[in-house]
PDB file of N, CA and C in Angstrom:
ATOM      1  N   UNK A   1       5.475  28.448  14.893  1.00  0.00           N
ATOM      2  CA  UNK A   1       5.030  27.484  13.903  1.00  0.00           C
ATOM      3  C   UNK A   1       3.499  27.508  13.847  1.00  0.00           C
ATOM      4  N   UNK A   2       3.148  27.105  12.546  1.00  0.00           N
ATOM      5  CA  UNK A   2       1.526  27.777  12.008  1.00  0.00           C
ATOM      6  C   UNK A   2       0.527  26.166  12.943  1.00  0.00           C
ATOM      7  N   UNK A   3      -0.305  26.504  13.103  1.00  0.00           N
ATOM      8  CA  UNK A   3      -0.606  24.977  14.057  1.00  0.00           C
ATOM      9  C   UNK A   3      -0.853  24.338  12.638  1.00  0.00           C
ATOM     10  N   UNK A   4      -1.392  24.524  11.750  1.00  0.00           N
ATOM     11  CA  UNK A   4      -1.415  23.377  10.680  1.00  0.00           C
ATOM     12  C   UNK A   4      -0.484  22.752  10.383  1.00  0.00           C
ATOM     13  N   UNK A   5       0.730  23.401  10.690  1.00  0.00           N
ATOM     14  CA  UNK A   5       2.143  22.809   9.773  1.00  0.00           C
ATOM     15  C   UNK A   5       2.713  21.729  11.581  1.00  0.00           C
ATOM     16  N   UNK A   6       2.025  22.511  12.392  1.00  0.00           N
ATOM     17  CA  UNK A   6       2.454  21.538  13.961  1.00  0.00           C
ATOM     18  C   UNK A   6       1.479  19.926  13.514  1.00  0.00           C
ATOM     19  N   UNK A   7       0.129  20.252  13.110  1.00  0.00           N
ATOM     20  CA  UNK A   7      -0.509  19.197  12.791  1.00  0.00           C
ATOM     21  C   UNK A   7       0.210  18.189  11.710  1.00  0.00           C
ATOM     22  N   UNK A   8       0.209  18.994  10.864  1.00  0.00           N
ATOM     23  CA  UNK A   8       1.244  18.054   9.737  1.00  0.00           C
ATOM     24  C   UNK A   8       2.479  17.573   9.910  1.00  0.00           C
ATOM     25  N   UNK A   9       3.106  18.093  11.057  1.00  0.00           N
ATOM     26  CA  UNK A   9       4.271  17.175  11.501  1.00  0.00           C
ATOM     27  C   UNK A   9       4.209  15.816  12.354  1.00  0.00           C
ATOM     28  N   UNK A  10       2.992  16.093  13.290  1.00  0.00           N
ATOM     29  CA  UNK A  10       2.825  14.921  14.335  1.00  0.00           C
ATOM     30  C   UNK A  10       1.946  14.372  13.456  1.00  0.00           C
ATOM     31  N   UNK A  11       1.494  14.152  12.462  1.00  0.00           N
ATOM     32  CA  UNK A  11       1.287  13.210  11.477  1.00  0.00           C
ATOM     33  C   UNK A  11       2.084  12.315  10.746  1.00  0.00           C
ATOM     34  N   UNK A  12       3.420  13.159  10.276  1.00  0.00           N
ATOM     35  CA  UNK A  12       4.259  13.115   9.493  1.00  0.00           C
ATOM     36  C   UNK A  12       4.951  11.743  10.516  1.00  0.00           C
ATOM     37  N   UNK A  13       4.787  12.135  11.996  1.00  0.00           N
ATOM     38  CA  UNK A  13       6.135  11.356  12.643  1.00  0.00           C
ATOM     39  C   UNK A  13       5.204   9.853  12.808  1.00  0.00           C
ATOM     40  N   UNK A  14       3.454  10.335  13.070  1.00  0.00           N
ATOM     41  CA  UNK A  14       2.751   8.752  13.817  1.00  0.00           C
ATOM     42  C   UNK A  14       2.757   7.729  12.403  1.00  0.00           C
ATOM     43  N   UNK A  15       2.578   8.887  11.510  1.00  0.00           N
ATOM     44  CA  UNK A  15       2.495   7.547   9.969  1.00  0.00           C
ATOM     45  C   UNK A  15       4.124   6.592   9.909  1.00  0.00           C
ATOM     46  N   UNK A  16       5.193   7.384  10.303  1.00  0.00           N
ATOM     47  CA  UNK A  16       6.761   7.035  10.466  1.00  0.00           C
ATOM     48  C   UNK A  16       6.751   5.499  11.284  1.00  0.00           C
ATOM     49  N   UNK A  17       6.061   5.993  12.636  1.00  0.00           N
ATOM     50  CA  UNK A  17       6.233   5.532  13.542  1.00  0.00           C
ATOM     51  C   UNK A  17       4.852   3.751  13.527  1.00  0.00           C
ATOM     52  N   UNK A  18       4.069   4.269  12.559  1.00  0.00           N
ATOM     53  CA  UNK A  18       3.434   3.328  12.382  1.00  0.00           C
ATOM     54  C   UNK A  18       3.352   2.135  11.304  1.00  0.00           C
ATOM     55  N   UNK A  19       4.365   2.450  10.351  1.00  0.00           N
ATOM     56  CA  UNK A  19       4.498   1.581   9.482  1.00  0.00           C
ATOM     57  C   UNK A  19       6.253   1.608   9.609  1.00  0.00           C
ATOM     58  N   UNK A  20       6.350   0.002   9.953  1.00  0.00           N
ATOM     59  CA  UNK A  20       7.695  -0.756   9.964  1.00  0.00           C
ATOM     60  C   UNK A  20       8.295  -0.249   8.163  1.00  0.00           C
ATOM     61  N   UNK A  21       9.788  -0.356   8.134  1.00  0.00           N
ATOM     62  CA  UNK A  21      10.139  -0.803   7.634  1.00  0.00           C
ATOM     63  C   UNK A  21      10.510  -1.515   6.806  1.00  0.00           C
ATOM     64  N   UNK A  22       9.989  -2.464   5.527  1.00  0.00           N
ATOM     65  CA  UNK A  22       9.924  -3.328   4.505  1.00  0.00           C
ATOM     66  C   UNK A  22      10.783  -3.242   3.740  1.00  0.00           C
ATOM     67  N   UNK A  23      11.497  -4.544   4.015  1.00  0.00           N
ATOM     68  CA  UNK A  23      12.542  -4.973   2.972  1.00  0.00           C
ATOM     69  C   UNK A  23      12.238  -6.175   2.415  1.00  0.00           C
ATOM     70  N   UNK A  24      13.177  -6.825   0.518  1.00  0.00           N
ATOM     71  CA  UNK A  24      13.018  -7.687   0.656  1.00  0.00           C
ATOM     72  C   UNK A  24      14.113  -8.375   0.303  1.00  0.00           C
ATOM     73  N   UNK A  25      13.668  -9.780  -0.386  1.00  0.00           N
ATOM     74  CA  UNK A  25      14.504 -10.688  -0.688  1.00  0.00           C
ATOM     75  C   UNK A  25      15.012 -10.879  -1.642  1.00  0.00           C
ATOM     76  N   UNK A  26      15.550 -10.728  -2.821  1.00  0.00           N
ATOM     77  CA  UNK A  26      15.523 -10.457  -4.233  1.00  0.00           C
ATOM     78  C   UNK A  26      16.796 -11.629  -4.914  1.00  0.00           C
ATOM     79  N   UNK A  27      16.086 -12.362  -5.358  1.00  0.00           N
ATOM     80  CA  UNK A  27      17.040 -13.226  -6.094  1.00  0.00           C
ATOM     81  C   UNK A  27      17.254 -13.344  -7.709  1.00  0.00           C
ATOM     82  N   UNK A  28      18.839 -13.260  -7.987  1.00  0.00           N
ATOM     83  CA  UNK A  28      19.158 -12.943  -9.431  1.00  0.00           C
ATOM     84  C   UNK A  28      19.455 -13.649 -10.272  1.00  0.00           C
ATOM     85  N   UNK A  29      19.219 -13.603 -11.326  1.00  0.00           N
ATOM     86  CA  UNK A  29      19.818 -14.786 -12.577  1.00  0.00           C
ATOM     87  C   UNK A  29      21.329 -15.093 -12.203  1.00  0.00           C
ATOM     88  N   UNK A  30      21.793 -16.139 -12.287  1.00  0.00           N
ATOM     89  CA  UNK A  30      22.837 -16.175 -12.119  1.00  0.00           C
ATOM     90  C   UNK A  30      23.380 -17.266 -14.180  1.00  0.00           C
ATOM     91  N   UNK A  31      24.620 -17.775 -14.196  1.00  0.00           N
ATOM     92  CA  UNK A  31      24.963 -18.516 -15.513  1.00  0.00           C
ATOM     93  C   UNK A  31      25.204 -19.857 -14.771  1.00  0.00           C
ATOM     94  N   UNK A  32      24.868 -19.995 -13.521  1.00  0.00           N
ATOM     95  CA  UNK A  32      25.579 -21.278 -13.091  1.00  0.00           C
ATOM     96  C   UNK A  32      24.258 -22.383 -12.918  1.00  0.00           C
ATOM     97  N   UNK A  33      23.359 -22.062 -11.950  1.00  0.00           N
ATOM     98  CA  UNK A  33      21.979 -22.729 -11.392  1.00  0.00           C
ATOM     99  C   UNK A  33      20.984 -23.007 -12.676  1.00  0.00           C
ATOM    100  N   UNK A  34      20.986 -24.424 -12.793  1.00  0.00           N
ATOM    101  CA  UNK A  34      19.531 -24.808 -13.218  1.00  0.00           C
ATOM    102  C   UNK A  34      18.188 -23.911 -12.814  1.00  0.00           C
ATOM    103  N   UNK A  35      17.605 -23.974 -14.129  1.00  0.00           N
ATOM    104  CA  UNK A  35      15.888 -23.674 -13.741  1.00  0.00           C
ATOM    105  C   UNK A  35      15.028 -24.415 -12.749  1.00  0.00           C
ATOM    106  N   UNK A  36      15.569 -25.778 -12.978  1.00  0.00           N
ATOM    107  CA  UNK A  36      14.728 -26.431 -12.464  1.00  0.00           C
ATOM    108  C   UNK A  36      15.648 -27.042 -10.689  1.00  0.00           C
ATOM    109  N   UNK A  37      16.600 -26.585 -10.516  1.00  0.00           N
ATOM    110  CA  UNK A  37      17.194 -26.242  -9.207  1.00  0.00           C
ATOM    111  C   UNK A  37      16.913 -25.234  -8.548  1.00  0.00           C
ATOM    112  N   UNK A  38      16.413 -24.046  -9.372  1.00  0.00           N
ATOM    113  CA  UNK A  38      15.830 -22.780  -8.548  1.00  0.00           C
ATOM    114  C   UNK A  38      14.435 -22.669  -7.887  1.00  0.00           C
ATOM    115  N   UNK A  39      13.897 -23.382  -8.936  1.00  0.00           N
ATOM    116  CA  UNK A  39      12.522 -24.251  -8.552  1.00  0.00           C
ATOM    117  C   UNK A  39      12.531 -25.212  -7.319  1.00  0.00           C
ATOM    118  N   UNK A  40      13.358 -25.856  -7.507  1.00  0.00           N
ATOM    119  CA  UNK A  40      13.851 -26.359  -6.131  1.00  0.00           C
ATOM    120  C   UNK A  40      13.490 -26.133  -5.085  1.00  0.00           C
ATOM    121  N   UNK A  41      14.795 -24.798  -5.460  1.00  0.00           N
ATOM    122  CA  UNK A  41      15.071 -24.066  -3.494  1.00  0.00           C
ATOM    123  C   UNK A  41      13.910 -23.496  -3.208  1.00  0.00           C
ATOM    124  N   UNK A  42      12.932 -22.838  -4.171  1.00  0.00           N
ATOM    125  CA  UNK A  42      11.871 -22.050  -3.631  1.00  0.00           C
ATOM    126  C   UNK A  42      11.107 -22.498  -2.975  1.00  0.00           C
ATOM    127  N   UNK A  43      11.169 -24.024  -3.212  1.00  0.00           N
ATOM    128  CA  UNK A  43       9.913 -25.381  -2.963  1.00  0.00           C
ATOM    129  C   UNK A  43      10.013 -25.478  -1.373  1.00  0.00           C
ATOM    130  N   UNK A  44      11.442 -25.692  -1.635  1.00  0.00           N
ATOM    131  CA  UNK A  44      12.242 -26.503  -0.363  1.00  0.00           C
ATOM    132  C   UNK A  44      12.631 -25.433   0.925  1.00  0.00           C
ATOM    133  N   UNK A  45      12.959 -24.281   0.288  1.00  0.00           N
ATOM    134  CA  UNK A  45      12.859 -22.971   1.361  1.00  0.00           C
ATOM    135  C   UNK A  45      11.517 -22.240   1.561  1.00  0.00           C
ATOM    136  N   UNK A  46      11.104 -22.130   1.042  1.00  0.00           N
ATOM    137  CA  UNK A  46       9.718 -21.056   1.079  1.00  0.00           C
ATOM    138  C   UNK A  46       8.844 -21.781   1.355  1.00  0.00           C
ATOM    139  N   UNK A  47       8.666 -22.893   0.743  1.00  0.00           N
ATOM    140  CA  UNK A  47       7.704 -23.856   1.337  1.00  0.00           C
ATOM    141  C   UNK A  47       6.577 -23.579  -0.234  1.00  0.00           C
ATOM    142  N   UNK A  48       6.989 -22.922  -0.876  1.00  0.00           N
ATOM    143  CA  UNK A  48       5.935 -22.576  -2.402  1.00  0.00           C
ATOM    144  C   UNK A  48       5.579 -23.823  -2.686  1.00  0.00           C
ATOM    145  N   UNK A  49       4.391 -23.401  -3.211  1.00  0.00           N
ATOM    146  CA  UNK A  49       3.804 -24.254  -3.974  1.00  0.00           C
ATOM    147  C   UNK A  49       4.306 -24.251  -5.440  1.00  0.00           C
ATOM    148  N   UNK A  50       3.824 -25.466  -6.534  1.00  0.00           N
ATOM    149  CA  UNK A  50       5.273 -25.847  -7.251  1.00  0.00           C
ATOM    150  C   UNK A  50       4.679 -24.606  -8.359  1.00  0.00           C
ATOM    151  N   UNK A  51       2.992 -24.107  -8.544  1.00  0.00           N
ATOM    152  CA  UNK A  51       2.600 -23.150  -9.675  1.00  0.00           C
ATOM    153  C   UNK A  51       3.786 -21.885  -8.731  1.00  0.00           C
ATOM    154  N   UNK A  52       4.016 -21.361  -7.624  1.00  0.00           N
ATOM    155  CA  UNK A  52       4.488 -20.011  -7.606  1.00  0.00           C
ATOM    156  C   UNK A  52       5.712 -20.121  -7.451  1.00  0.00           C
ATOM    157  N   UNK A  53       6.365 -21.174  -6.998  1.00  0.00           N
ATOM    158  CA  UNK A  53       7.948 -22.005  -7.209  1.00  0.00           C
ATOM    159  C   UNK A  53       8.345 -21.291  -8.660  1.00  0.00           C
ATOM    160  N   UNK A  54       7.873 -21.883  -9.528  1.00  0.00           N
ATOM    161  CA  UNK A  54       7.857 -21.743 -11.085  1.00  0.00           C
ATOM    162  C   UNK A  54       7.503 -20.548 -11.839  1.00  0.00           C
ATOM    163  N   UNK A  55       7.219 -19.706 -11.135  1.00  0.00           N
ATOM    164  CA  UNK A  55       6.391 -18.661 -11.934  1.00  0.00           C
ATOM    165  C   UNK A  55       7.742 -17.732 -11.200  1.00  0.00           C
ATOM    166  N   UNK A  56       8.169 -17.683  -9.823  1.00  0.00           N
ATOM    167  CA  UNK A  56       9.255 -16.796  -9.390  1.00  0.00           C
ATOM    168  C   UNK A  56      10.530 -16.896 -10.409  1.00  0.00           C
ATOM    169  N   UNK A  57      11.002 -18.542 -10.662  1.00  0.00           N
ATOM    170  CA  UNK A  57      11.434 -19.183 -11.395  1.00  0.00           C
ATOM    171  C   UNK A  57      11.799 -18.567 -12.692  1.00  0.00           C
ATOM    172  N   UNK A  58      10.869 -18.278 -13.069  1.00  0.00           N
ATOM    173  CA  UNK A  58      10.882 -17.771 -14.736  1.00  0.00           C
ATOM    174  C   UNK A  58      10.939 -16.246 -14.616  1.00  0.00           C
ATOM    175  N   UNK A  59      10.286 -15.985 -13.486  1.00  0.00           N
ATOM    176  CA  UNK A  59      11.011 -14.387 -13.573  1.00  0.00           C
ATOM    177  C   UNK A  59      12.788 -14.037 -13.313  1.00  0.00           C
ATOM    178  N   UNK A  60      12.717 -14.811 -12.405  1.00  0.00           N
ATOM    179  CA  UNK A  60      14.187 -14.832 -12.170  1.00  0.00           C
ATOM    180  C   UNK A  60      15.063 -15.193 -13.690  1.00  0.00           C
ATOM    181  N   UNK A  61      15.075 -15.911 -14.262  1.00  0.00           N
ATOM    182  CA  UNK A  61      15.088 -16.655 -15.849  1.00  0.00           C
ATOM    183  C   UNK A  61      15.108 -15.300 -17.154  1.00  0.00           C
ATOM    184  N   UNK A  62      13.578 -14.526 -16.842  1.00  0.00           N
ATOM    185  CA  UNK A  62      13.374 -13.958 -18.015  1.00  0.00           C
ATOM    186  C   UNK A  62      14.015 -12.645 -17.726  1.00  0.00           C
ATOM    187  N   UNK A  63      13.028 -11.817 -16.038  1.00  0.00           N
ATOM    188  CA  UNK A  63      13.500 -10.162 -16.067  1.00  0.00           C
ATOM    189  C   UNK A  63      14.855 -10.516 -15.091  1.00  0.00           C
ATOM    190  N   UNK A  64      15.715 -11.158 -14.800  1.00  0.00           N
ATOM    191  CA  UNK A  64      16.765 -10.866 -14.691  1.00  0.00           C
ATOM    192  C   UNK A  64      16.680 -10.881 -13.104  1.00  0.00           C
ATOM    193  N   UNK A  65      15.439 -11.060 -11.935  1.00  0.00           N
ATOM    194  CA  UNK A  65      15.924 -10.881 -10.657  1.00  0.00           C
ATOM    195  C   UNK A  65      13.894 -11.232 -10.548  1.00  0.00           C
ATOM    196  N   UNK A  66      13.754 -11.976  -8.925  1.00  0.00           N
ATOM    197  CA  UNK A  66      12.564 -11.797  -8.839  1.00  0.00           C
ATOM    198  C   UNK A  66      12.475 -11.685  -6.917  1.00  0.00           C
ATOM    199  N   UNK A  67      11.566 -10.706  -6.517  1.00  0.00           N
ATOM    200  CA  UNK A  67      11.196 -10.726  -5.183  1.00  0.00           C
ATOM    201  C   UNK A  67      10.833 -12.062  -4.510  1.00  0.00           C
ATOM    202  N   UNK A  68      11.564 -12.672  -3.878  1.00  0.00           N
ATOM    203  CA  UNK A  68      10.847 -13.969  -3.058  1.00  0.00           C
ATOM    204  C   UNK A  68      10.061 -13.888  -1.494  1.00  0.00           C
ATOM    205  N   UNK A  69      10.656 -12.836  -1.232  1.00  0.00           N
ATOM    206  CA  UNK A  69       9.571 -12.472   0.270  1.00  0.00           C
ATOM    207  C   UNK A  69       9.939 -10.781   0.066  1.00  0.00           C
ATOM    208  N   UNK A  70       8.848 -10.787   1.434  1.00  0.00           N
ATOM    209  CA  UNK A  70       9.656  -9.222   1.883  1.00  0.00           C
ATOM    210  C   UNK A  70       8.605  -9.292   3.116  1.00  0.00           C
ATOM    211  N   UNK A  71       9.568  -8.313   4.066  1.00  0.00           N
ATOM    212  CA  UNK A  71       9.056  -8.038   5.278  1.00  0.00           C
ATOM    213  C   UNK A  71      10.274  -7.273   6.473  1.00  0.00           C
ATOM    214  N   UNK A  72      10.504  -7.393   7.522  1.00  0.00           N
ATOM    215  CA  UNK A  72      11.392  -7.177   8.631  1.00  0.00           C
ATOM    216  C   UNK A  72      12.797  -7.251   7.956  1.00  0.00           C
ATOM    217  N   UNK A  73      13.718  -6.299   7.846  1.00  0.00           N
ATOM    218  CA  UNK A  73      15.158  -6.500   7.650  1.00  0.00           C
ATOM    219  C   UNK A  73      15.611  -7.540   8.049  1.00  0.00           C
ATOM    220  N   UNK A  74      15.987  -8.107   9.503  1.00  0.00           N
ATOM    221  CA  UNK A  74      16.683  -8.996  10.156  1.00  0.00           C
ATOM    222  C   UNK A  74      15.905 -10.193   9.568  1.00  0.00           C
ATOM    223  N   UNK A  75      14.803 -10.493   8.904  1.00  0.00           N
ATOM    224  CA  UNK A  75      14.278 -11.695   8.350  1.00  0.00           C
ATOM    225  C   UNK A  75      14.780 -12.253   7.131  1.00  0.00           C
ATOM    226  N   UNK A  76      14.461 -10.804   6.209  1.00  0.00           N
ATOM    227  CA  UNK A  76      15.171 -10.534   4.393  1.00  0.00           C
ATOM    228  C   UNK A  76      16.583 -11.145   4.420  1.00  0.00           C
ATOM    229  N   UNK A  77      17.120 -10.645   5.692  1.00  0.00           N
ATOM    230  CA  UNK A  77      18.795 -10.915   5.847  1.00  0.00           C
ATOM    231  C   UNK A  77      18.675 -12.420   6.342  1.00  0.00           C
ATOM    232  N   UNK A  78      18.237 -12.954   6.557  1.00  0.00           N
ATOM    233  CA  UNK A  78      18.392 -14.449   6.736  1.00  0.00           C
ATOM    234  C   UNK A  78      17.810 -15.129   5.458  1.00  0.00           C
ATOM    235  N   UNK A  79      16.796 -14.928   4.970  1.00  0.00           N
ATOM    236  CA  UNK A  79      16.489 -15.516   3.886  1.00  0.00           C
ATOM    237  C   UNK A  79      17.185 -15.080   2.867  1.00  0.00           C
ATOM    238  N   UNK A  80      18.030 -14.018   2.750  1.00  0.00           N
ATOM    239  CA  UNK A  80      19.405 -13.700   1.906  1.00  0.00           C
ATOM    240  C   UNK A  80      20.636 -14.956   2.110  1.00  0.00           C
ATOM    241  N   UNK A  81      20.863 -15.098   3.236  1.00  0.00           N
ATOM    242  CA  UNK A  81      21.906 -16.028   3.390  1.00  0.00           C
ATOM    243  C   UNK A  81      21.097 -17.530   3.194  1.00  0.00           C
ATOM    244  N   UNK A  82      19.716 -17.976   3.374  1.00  0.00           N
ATOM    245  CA  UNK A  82      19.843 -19.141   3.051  1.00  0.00           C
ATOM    246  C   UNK A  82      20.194 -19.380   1.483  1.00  0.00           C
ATOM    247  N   UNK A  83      19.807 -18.176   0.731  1.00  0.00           N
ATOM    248  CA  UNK A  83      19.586 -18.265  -0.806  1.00  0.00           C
ATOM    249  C   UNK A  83      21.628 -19.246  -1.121  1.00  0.00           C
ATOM    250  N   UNK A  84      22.091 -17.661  -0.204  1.00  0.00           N
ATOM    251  CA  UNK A  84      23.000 -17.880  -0.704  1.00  0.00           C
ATOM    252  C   UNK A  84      24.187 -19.484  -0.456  1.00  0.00           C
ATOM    253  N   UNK A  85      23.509 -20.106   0.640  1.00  0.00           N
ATOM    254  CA  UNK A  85      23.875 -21.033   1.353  1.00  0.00           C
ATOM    255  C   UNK A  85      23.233 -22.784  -0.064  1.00  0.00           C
ATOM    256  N   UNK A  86      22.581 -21.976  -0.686  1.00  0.00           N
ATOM    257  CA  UNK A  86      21.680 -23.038  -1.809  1.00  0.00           C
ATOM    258  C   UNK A  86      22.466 -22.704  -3.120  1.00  0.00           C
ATOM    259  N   UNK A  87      23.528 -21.510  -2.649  1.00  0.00           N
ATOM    260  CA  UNK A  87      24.628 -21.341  -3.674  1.00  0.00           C
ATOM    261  C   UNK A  87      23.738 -20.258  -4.787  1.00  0.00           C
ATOM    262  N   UNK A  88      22.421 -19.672  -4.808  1.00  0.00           N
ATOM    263  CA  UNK A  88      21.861 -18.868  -5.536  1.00  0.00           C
ATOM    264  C   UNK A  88      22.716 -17.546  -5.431  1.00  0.00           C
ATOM    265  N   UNK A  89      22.369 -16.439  -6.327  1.00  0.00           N
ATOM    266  CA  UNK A  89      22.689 -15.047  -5.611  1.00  0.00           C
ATOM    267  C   UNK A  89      21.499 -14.101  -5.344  1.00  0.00           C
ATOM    268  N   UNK A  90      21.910 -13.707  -4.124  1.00  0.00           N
ATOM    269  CA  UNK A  90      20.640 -12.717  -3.584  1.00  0.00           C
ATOM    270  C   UNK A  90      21.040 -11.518  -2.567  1.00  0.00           C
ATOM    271  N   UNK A  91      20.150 -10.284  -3.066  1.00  0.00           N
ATOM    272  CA  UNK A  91      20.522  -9.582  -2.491  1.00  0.00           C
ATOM    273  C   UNK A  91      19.323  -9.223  -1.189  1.00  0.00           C
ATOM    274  N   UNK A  92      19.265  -8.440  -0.423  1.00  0.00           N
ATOM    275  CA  UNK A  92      18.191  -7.114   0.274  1.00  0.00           C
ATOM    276  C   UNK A  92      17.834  -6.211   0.068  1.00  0.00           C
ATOM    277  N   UNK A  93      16.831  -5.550  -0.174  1.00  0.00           N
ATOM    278  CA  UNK A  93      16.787  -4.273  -0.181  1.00  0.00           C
ATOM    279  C   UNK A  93      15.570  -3.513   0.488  1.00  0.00           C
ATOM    280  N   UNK A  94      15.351  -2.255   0.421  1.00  0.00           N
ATOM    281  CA  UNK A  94      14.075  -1.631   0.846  1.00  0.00           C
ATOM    282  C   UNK A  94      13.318  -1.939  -0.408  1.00  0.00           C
ATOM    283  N   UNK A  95      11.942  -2.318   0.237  1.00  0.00           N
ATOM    284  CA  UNK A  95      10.859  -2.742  -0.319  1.00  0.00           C
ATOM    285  C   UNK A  95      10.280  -0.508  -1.090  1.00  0.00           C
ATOM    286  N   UNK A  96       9.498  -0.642  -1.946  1.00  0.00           N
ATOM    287  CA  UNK A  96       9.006   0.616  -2.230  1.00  0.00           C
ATOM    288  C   UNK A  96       8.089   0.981  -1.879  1.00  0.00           C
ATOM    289  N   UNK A  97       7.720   2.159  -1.568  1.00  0.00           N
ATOM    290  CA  UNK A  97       6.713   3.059  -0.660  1.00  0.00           C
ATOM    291  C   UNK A  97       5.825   1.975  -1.435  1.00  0.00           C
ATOM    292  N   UNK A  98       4.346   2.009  -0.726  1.00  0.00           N
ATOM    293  CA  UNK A  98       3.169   1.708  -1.513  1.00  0.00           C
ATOM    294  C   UNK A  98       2.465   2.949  -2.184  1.00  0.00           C
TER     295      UNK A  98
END
């Protein structure tokens, strides 16, 4: 193996090895939940303030789904089940490269 391509691998693995994982939280329009119940939960779970409560709110409303956190899998997955525990629907997923 060419040492450049040895260099470019133990690069390949410390950048791997140095950036976690990112997932997030993603909550979807549903036909059942008030606007102003979704506003709510964001308040009351996330702790938002009521301008970014409202602004997630209306995305969720207009494009059909909006990111509410993201970070650690085992976190996304709990703040998945509280959504769903507030009766919202929400999924997880991998967050996208930057």
């Amino acid at each position: 193996m060419a040492p450049g391509t040895q260099r470019q691998d133990l690069l390949d693995r410390l950048a791997e090895e140095q950036i976690p994982d990112r997932w997030q939280t993603v909550v979807w329009n549903d036909p059942v939940n008030l606007m102003s119940y979704v506003t709510h939960v964001f308040r009351a779970y996330f702790g938002f303030p009521p301008a970014t409560a409202e602004r997630l709110m209306l995305a969720v409303h207009h494009d059909g789904h909006a990111v509410v956190a993201e970070g650690a899998r085992e976190l996304m997955e709990l703040h998945t089940q509280a959504m769903h525990d507030y009766g919202l629907w929400a999924t997880v997923r991998r967050a996208p490269a930057p």
